[in-house]
Protein backbone atom coordinates (compact mmCIF):
# COMPACT_ATOMS: atom_id res chain seq x y z
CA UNK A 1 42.87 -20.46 -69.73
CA UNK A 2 42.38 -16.79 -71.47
CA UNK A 3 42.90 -16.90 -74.98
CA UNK A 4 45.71 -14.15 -74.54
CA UNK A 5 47.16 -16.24 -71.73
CA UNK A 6 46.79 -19.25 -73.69
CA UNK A 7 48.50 -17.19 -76.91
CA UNK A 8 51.67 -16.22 -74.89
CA UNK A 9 52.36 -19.54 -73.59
CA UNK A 10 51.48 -21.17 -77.26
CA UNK A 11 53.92 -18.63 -78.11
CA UNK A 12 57.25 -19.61 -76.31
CA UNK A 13 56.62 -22.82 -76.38
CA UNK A 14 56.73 -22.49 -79.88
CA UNK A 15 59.90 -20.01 -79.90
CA UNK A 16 61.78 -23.55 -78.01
CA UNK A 17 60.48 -26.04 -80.54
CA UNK A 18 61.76 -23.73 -83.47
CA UNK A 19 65.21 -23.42 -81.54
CA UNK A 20 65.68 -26.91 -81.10
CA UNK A 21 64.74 -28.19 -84.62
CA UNK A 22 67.39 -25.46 -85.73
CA UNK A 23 69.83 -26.86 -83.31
CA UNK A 24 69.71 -24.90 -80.29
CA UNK A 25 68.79 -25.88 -76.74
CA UNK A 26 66.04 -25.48 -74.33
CA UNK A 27 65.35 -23.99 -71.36
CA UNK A 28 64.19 -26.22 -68.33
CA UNK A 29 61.50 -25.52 -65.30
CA UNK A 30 62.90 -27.50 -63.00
CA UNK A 31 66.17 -25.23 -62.61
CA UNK A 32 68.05 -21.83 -63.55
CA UNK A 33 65.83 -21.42 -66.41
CA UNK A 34 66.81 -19.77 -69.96
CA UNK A 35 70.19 -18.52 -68.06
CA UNK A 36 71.55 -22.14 -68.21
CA UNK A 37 70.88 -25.23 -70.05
CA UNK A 38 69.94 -27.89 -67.59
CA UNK A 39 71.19 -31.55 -68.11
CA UNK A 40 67.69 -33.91 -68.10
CA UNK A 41 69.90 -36.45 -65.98
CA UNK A 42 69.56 -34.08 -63.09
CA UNK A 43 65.84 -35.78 -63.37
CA UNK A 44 66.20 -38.86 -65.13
CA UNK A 45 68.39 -41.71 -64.75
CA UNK A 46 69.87 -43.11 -67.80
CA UNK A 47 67.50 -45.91 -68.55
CA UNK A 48 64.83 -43.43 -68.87
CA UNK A 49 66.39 -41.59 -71.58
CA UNK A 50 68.41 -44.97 -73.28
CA UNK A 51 67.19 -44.64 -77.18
CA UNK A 52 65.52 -41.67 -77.17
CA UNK A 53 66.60 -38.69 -79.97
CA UNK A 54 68.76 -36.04 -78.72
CA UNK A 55 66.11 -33.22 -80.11
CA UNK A 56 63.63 -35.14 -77.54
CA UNK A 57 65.86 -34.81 -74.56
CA UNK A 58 67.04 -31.18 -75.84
CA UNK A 59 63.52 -30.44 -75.90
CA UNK A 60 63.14 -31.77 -71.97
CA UNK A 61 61.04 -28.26 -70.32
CA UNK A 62 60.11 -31.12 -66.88
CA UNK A 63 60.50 -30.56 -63.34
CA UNK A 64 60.68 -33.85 -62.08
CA UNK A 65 60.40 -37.36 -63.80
CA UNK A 66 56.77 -38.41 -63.53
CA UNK A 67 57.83 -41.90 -64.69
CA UNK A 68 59.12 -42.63 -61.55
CA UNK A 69 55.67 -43.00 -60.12
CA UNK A 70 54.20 -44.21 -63.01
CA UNK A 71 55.09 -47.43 -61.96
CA UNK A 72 53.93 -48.43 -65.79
CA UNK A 73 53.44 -52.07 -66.86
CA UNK A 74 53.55 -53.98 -70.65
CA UNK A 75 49.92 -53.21 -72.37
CA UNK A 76 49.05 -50.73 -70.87
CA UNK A 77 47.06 -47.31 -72.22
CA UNK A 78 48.91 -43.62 -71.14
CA UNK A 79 48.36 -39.96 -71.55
CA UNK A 80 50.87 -37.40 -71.15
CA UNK A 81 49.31 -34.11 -70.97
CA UNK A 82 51.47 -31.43 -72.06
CA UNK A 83 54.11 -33.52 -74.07
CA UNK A 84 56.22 -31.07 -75.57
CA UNK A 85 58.94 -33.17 -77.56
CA UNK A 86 58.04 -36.32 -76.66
CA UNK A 87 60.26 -36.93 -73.89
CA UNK A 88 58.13 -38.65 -71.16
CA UNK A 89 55.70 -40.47 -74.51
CA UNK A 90 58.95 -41.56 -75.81
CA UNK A 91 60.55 -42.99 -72.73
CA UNK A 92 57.31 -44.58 -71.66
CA UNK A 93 56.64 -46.26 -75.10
CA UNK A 94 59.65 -48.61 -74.18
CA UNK A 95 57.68 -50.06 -70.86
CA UNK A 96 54.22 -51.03 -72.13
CA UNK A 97 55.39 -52.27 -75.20
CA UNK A 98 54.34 -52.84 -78.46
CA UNK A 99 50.75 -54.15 -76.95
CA UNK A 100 50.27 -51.09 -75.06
CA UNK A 101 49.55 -47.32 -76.42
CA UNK A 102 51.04 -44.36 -75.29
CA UNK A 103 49.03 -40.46 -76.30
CA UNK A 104 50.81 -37.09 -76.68
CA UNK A 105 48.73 -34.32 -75.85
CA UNK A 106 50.05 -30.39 -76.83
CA UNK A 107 48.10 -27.51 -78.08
CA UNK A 108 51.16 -26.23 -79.79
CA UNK A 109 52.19 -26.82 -83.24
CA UNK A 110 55.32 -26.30 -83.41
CA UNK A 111 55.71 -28.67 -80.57
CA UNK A 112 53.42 -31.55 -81.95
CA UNK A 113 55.66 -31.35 -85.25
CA UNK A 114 58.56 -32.02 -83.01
CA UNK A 115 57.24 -34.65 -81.22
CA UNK A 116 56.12 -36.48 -84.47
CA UNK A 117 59.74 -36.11 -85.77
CA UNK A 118 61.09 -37.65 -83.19
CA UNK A 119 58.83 -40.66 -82.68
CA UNK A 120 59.81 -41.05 -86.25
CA UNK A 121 63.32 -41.03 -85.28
CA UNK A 122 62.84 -42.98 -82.48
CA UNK A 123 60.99 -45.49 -84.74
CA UNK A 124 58.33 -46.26 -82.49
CA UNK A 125 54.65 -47.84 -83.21
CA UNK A 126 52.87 -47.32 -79.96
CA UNK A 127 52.89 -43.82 -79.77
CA UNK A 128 50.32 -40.65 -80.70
CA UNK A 129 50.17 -37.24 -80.88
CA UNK A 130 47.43 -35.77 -80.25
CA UNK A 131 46.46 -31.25 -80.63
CA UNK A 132 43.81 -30.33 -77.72
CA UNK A 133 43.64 -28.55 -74.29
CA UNK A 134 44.35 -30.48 -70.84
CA UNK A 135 41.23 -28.77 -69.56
CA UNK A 136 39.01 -30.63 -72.58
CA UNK A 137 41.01 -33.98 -73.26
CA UNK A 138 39.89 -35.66 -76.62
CA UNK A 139 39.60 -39.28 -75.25
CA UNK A 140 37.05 -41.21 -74.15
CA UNK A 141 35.77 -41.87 -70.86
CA UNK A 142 37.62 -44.54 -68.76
CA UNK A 143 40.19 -45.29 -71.66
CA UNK A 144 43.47 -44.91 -70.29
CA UNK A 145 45.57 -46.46 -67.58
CA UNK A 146 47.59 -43.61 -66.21
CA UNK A 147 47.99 -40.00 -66.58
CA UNK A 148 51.36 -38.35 -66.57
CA UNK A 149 52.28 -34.97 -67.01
CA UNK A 150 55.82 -32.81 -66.24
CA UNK A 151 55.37 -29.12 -65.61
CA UNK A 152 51.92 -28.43 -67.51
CA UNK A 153 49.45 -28.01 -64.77
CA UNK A 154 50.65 -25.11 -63.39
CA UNK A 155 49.67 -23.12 -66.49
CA UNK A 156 46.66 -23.69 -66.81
CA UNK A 157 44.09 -21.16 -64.21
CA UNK A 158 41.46 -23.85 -64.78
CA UNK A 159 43.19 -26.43 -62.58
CA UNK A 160 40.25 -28.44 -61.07
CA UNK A 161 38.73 -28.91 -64.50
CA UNK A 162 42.19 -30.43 -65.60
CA UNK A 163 41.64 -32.87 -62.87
CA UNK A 164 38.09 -33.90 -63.57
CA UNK A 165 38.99 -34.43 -67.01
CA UNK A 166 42.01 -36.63 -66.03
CA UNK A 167 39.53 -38.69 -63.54
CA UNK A 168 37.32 -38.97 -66.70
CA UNK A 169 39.73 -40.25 -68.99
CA UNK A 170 41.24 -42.95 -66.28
CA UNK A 171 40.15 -46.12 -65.78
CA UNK A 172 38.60 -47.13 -62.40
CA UNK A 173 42.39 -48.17 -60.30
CA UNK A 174 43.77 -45.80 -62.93
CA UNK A 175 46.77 -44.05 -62.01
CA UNK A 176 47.92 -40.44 -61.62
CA UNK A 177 51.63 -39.71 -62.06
CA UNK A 178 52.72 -35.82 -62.62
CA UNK A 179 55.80 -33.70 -62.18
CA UNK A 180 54.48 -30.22 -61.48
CA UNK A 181 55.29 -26.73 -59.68
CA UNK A 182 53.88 -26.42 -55.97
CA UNK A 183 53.90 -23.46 -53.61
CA UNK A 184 55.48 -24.31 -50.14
CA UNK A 185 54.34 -20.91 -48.67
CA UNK A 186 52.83 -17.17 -49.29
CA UNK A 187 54.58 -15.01 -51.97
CA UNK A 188 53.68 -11.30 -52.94
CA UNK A 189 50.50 -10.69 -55.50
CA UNK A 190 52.79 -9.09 -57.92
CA UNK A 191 54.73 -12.27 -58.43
CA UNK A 192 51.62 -14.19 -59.78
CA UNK A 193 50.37 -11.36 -61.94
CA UNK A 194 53.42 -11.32 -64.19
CA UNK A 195 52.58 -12.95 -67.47
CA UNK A 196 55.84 -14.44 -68.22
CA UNK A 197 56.26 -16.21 -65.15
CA UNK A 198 52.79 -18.28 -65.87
CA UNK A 199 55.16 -18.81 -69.00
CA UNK A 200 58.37 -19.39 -66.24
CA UNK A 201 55.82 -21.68 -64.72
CA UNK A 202 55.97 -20.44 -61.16
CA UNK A 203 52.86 -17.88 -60.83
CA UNK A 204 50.60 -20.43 -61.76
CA UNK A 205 51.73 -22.75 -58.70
CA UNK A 206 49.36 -24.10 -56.32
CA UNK A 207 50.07 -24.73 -52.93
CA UNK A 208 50.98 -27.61 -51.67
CA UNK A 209 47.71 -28.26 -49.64
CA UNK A 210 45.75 -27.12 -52.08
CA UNK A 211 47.04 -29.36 -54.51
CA UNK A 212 46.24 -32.55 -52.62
CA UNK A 213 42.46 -30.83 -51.99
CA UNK A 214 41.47 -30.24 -55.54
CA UNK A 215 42.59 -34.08 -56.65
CA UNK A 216 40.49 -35.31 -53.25
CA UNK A 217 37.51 -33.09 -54.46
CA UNK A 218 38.25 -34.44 -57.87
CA UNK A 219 37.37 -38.28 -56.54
CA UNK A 220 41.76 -39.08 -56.47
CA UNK A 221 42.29 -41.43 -53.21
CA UNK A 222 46.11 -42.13 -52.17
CA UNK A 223 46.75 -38.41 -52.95
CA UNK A 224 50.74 -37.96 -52.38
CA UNK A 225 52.45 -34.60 -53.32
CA UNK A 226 56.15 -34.65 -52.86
CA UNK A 227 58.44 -31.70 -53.10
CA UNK A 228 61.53 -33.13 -54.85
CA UNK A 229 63.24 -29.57 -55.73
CA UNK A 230 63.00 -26.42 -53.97
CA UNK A 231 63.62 -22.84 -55.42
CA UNK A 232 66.25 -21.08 -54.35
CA UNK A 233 66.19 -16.75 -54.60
CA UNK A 234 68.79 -16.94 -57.33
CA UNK A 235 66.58 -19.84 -59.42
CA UNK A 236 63.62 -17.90 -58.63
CA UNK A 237 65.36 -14.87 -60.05
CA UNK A 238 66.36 -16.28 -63.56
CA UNK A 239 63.08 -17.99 -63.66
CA UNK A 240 61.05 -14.50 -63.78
CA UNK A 241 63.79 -13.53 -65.98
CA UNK A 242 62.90 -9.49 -65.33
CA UNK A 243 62.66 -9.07 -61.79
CA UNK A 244 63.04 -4.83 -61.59
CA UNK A 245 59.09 -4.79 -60.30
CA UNK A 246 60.31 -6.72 -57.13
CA UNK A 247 61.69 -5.40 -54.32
CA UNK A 248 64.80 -6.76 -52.32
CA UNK A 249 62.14 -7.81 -49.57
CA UNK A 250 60.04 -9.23 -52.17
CA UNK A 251 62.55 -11.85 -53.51
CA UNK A 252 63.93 -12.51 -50.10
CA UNK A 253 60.33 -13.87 -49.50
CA UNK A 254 60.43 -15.88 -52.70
CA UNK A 255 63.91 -17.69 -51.49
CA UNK A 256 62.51 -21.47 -51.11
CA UNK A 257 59.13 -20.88 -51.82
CA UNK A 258 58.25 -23.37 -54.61
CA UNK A 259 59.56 -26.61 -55.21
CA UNK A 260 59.13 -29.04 -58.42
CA UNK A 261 57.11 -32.14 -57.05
CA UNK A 262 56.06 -35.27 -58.12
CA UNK A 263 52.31 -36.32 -56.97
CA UNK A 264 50.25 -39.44 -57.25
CA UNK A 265 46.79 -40.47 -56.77
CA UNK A 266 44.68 -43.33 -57.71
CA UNK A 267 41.09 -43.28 -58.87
């Protein structure tokens, strides 16, 4: 990731931490983004979310619920790249247990502090927070069970490294469970090259074929991607936030386009 790219997205992320320690609300990938304030049920079904804070769930910025594939089990070891306020640590910290670990990883301060808060909150033991970059993960080689992350990938430019290092990290059988943006077809250039929509997390999208290619060529076998939610024009629309560079014909193209998925693979 550029350093400027990497400052901008540092930078809202940041901007939502700040608002919800102070109260406010977030905004959400996974639906009319920053024009509404999206309900984390839509993803998760109550169980998930049973004992977590409310500035955790507040904090929610998924597109899916990677737990659902996570499939995870008491004792064992999980990442969550991209962890934002702790949601998907915190939920997963209740199913492996006190004998199992689950790691936090952010780049962004103001989003680590609120995840530590609310682990305090949430008064668990099992649970870490770690500052690095998805595309250099500070673990060891073959040290975690399964990798989850909710609407991360798709920012990052560097995508295949972010899937070598999540091979690295995982344990042979090791388990890949992520929520993330996919491209179901061809959109115009000028789409991707607005800044704020890698921020809106749609330019950064791969498609869908693509997707399953890079975690083959990253060693992945059982590669699934699933599109769970598909864009509408009018999501798409509130997503990019300022759409006067697009033409009518240009966000009739967009209209279904992307989709939040959920993928798995196994190493």
């Amino acid at each position: 990731m550029s350093e400027d790219l990497r400052e901008k997205v540092k930078k809202h992320y940041g901007a939502i931490a700040g608002k919800v320690q102070t109260g406010g609300s977030s905004c959400c990938c996974g639906t009319s983004c920053c024009s509404s304030v999206v309900n984390p049920s839509l993803f998760y079904e109550s169980d998930y979310l049973k004992g977590l804070p409310d500035e955790a769930v507040t904090a929610s910025l998924g597109c899916a619920n990677p737990l659902v594939l996570a499939d995870l089990e008491e004792g064992e070891v999980v990442l969550d790249l991209g962890s934002g306020g702790g949601i998907d640590v915190l939920a997963a910290s209740k199913y492996v247990g006190p004998g199992g670990k689950v790691y936090g990883l952010d780049m962004t301060d103001e989003m680590l502090a609120l995840a530590n808060q609310n682990k305090e909150r949430m008064g668990v033991t099992n649970v870490e927070f770690l500052k690095g970059y998805i595309e250099d993960i500070p673990l060891p080689d073959s040290s975690v069970d399964v990798v989850m992350s909710n609407c991360v990938i798709n920012l990052s430019p560097d995508k295949e490294k972010v899937f070598r290092e999540i091979y690295r990290v995982l344990r042979p059988g090791g388990r890949v469970a992520i929520g993330d943006i996919v491209s179901l077809k061809e959109v115009p250039e000028v789409i991707r090259r607005a800044a704020e929509m890698w921020v809106g997390c749609i330019a950064g999208a791969l498609n869908i074929d693509v997707y399953r290619q890079l975690l083959a060529k990253a060693g992945f076998r059982e590669v699934e991607v699933r599109p769970e939610h598909v864009y509408t024009k009018s999501i798409i629309e509130s997503l990019a936030g300022d759409t006067t560079n697009l033409s009518p014909g240009d966000l009739e193209k967009v209209d279904g386009a992307f989709a939040g998925a959920l993928i798995g693979a196994t190493k």
